[in-house]
N, C-alpha and C. Protein backbone atom coordinates (compact mmCIF):
# COMPACT_ATOMS: atom_id res chain seq x y z
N UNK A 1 -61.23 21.08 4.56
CA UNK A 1 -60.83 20.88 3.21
C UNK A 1 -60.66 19.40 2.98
N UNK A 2 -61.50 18.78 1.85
CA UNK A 2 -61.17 17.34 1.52
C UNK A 2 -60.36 17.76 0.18
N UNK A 3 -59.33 16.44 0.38
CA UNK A 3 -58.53 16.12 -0.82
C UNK A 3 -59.12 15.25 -1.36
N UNK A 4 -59.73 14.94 -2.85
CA UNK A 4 -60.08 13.70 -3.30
C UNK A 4 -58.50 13.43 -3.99
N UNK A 5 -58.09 12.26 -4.20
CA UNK A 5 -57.44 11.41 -4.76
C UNK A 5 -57.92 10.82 -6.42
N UNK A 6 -57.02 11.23 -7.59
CA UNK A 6 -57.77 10.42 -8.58
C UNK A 6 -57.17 9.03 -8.81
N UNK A 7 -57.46 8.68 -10.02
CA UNK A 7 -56.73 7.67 -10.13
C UNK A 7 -55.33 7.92 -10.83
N UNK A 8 -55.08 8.84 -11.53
CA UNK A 8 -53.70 9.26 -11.72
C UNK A 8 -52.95 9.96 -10.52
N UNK A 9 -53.16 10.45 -9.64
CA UNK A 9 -52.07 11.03 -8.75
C UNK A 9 -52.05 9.36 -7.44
N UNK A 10 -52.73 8.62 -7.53
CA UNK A 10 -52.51 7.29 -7.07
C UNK A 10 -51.45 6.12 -8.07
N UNK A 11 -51.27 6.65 -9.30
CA UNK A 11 -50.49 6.20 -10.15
C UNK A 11 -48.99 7.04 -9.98
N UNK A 12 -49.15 7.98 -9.93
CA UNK A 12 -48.13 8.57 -9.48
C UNK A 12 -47.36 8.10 -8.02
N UNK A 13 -48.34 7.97 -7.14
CA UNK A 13 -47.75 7.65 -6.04
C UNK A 13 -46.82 6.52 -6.33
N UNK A 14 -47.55 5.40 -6.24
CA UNK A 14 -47.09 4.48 -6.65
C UNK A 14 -45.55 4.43 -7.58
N UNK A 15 -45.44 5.06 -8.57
CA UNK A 15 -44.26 5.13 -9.26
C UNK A 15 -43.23 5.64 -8.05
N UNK A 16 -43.28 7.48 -7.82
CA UNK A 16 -42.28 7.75 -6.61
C UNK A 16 -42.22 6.83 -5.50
N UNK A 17 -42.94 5.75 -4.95
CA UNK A 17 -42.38 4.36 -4.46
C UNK A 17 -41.50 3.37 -4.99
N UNK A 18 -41.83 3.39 -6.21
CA UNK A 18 -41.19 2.52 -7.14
C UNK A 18 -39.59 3.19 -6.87
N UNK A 19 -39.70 4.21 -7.54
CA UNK A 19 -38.09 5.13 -7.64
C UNK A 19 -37.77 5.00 -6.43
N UNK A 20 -38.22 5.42 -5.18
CA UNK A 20 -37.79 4.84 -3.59
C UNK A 20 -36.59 3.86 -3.86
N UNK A 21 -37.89 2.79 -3.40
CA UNK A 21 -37.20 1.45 -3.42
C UNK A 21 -35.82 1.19 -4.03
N UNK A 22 -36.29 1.45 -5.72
CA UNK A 22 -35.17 0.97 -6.48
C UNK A 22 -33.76 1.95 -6.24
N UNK A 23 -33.95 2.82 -5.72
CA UNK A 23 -32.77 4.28 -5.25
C UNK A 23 -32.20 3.24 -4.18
N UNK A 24 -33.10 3.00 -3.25
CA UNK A 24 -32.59 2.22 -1.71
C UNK A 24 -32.11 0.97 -2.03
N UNK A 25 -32.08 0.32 -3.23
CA UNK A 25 -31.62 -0.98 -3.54
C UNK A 25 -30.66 -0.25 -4.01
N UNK A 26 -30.12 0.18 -4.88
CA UNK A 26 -28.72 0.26 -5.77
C UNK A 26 -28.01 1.17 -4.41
N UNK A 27 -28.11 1.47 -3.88
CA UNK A 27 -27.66 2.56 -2.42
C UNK A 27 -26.94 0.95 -1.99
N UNK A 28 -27.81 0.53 -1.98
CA UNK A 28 -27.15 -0.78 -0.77
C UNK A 28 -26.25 -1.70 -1.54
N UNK A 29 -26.28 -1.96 -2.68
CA UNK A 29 -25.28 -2.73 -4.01
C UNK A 29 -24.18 -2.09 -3.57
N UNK A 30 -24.11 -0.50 -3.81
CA UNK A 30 -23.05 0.30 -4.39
C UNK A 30 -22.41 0.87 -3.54
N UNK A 31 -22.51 0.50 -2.09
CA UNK A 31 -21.64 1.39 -1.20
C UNK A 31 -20.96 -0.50 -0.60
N UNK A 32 -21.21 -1.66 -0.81
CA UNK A 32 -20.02 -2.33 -0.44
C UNK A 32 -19.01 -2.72 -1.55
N UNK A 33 -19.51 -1.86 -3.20
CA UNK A 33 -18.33 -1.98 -4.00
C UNK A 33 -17.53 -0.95 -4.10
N UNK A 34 -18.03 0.23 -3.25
CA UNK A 34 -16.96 1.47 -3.02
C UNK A 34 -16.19 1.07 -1.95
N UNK A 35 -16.11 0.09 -1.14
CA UNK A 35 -15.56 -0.24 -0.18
C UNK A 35 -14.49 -1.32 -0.80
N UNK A 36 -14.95 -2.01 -1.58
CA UNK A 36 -14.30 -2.68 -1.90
C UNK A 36 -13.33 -2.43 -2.57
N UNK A 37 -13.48 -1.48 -3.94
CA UNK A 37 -12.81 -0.42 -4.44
C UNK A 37 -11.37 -0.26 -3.59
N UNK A 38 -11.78 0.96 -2.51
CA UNK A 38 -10.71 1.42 -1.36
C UNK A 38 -9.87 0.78 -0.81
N UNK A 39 -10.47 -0.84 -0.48
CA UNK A 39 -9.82 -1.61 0.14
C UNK A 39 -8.30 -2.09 -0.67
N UNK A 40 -9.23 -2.69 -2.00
CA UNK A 40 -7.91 -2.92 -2.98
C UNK A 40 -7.01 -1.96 -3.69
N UNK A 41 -7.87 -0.95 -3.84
CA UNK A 41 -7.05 0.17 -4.01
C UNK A 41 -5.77 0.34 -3.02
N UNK A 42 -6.18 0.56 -1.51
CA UNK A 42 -4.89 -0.03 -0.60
C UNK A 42 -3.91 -1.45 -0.87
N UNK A 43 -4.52 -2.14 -1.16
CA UNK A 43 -3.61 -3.59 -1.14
C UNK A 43 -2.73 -3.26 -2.36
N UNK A 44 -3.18 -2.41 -3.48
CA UNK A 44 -2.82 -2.35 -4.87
C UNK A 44 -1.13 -1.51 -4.69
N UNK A 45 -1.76 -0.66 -3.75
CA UNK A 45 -0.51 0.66 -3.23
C UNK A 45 0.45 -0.14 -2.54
N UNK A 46 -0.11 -0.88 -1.27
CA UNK A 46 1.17 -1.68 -0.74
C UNK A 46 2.35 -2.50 -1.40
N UNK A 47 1.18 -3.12 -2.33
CA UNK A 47 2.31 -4.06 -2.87
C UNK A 47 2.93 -3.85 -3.88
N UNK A 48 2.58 -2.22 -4.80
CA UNK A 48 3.46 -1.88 -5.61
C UNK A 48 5.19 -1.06 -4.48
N UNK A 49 4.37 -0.59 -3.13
CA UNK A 49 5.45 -0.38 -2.49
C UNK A 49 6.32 -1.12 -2.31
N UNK A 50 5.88 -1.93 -1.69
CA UNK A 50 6.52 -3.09 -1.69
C UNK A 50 8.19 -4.23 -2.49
N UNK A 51 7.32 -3.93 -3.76
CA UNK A 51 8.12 -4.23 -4.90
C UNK A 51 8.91 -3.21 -5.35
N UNK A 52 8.78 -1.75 -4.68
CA UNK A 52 9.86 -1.33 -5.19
C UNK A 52 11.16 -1.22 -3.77
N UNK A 53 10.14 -1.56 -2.90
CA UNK A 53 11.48 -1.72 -1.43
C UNK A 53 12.10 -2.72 -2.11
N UNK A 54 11.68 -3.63 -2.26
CA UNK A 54 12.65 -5.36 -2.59
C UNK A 54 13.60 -5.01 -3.79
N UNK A 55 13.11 -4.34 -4.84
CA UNK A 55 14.40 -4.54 -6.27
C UNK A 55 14.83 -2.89 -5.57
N UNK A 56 14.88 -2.10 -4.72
CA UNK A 56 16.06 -1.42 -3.90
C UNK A 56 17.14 -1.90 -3.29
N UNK A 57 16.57 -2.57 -2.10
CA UNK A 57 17.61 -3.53 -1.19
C UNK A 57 18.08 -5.07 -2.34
N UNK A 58 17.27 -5.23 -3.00
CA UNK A 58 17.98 -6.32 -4.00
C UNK A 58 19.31 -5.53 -4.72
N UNK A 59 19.28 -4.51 -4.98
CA UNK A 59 19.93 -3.53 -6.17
C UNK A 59 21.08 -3.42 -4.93
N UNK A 60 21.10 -2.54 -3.73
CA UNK A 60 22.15 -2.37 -3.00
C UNK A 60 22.91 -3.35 -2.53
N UNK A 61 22.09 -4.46 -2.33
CA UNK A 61 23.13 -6.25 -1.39
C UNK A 61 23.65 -6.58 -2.61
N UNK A 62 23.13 -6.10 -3.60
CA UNK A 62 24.38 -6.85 -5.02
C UNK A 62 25.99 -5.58 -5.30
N UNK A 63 25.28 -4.07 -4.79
CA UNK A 63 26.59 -3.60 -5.08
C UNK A 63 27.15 -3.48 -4.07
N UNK A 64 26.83 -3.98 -2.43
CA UNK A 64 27.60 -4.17 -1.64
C UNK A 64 28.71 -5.18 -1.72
N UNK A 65 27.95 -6.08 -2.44
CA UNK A 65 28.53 -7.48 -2.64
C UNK A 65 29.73 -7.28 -3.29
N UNK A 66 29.66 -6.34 -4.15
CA UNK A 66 30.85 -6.47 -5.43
C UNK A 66 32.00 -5.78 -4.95
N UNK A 67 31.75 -5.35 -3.54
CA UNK A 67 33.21 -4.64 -2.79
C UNK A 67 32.81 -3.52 -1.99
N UNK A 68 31.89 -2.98 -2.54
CA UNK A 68 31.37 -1.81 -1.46
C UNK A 68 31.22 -1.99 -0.06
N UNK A 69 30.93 -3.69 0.39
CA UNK A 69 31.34 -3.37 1.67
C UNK A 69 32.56 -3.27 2.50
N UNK A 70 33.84 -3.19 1.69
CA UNK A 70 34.87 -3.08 2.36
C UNK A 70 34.81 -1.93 2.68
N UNK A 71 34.17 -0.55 2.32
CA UNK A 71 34.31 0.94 3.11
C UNK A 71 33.27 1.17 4.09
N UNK A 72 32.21 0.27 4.28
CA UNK A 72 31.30 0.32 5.79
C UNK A 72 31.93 -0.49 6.82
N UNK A 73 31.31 0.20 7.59
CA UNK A 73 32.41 0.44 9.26
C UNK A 73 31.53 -0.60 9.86
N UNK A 74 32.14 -1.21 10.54
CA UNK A 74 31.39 -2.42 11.02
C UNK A 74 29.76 -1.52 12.49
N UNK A 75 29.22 -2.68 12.50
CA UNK A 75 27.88 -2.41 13.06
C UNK A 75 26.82 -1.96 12.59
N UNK A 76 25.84 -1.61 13.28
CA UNK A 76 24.77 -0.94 12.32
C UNK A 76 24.58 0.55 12.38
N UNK A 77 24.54 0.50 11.12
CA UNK A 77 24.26 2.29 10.88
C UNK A 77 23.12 2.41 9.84
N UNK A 78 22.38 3.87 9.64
CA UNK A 78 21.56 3.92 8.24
C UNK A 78 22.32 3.59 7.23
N UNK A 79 22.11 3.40 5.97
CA UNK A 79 22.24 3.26 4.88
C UNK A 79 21.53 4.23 3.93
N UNK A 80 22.62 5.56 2.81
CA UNK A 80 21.45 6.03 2.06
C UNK A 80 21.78 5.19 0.77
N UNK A 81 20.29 5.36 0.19
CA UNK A 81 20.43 4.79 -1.22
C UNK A 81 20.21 5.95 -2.49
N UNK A 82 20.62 5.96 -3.59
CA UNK A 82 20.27 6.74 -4.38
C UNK A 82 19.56 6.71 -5.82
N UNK A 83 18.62 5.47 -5.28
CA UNK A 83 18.21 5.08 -5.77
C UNK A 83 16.52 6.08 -5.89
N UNK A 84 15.90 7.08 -7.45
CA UNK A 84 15.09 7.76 -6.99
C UNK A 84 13.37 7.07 -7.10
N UNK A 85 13.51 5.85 -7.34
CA UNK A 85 12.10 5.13 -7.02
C UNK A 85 12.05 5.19 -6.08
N UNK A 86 12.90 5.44 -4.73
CA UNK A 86 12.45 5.51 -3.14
C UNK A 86 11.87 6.22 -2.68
N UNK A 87 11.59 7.38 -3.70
CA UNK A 87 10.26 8.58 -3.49
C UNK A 87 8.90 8.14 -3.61
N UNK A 88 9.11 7.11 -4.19
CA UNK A 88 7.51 6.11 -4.11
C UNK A 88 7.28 5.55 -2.85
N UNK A 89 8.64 5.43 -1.67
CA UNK A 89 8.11 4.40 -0.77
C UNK A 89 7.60 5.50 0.52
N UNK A 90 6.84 4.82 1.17
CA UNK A 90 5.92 5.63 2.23
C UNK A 90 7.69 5.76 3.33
N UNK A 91 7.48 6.53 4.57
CA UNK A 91 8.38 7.00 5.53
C UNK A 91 9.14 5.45 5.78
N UNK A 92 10.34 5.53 5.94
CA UNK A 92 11.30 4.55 6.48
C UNK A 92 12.61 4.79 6.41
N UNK A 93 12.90 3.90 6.49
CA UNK A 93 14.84 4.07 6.79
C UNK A 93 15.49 2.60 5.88
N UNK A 94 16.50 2.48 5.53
CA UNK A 94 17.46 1.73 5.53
C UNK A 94 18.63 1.65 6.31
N UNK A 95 18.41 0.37 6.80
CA UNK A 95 19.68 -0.08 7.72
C UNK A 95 20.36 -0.70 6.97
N UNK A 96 21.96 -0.42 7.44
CA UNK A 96 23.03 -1.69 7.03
C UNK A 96 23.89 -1.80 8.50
N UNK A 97 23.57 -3.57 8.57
CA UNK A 97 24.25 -4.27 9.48
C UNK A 97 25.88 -4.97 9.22
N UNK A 98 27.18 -4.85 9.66
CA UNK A 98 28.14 -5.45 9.17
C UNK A 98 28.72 -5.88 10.33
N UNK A 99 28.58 -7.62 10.20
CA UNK A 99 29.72 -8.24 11.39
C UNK A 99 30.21 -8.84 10.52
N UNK A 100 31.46 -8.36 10.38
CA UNK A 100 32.58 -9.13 10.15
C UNK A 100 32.27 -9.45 8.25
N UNK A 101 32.19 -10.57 7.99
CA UNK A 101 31.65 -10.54 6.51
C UNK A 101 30.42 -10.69 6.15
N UNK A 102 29.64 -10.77 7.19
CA UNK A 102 28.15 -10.96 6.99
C UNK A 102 27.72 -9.57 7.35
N UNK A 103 26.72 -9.24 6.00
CA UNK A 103 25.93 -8.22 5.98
C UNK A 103 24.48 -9.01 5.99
N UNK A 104 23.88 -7.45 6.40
CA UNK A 104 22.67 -7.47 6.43
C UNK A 104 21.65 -5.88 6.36
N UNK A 105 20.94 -6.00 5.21
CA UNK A 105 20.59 -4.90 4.47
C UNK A 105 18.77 -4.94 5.14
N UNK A 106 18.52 -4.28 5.48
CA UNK A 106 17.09 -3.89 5.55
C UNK A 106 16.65 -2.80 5.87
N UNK A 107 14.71 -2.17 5.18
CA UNK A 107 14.28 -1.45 4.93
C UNK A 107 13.19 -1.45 5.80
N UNK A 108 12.82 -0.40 6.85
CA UNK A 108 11.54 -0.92 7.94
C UNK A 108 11.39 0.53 7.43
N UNK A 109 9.31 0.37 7.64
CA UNK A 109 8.84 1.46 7.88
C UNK A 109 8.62 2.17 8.95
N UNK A 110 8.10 3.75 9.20
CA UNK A 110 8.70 4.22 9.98
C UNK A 110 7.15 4.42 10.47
N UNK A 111 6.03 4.44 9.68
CA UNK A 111 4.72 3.83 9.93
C UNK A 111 4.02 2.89 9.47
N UNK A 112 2.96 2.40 10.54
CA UNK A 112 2.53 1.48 9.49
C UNK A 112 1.84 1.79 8.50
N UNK A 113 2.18 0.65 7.21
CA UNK A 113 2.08 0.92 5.62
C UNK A 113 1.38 -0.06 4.87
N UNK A 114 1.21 -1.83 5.66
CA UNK A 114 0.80 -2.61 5.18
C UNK A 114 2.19 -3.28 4.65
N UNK A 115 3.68 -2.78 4.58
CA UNK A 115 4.74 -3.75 3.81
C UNK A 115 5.16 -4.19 4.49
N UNK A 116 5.33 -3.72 6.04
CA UNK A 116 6.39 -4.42 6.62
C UNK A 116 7.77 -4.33 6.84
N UNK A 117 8.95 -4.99 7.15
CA UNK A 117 10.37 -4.93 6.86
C UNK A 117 10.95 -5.74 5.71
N UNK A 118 11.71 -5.02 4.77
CA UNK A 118 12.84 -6.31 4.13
C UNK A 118 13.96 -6.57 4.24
N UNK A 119 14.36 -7.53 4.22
CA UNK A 119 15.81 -7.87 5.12
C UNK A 119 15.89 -8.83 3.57
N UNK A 120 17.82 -8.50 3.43
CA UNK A 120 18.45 -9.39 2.64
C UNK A 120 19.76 -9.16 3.38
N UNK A 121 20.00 -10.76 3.55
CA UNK A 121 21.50 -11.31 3.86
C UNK A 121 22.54 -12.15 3.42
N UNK A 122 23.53 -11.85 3.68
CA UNK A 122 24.63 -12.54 2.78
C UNK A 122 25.62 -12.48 3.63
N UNK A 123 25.88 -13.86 3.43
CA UNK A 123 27.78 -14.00 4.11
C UNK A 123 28.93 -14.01 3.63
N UNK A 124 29.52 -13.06 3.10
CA UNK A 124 30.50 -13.48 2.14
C UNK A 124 31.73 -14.11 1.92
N UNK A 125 32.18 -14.90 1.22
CA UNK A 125 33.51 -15.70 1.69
C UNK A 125 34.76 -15.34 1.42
């Protein structure tokens, strides 16, 4: 069996090459801006976490400040807060540290998250 070829199904070919190519070009554009996407999409999450660890422990070292720490027992223990933006923050704990008049308030995660620890301290006089 011979196939002849005309000149339209050689025009055709040609096009479904065309569509190829141009499929395999935007393929290759569009999968390092989905990456990129994800990436900041993560950085976007951290650092809204982030910001809400800091105006937490900012919010508690100010009402410790105002006398609340005269009823914590010296050393370190957890700290709860009741504060309910902390349902935004990924797994962690709050510590409160007390020697003597110096506190020290911080928030570590319990995995890694990209935030890190925040620590606020104060000595009071």
């Amino acid at each position: 069996m011979v196939i002849k070829l005309n000149r339209l199904s050689s025009a055709h070919a040609f096009l479904l090459l065309d569509l190829v190519v141009g499929m395999g070009l935007l393929v290759l554009a569009i999968f390092p801006l989905a990456y990129t996407v994800n990436s900041e999409s993560r950085l976007f999450r951290a650092t809204y976490q982030r910001a809400i660890a800091m105006e937490i422990v900012d919010g508690e070292m100010e009402i410790l400040t105002a006398g609340e720490w005269l009823s914590c027992p010296e050393g370190t223990h957890p700290y709860a807060v009741t504060a309910r933006a902390a349902a935004n923050l990924p797994a962690g704990q709050f510590e409160l540290t007390r020697t003597g008049r110096h506190l020290r308030l911080a928030w570590t995660a319990t995995e890694k998250s990209g935030i890190g620890t925040l620590v606020r301290e104060v000595t009071l006089k």
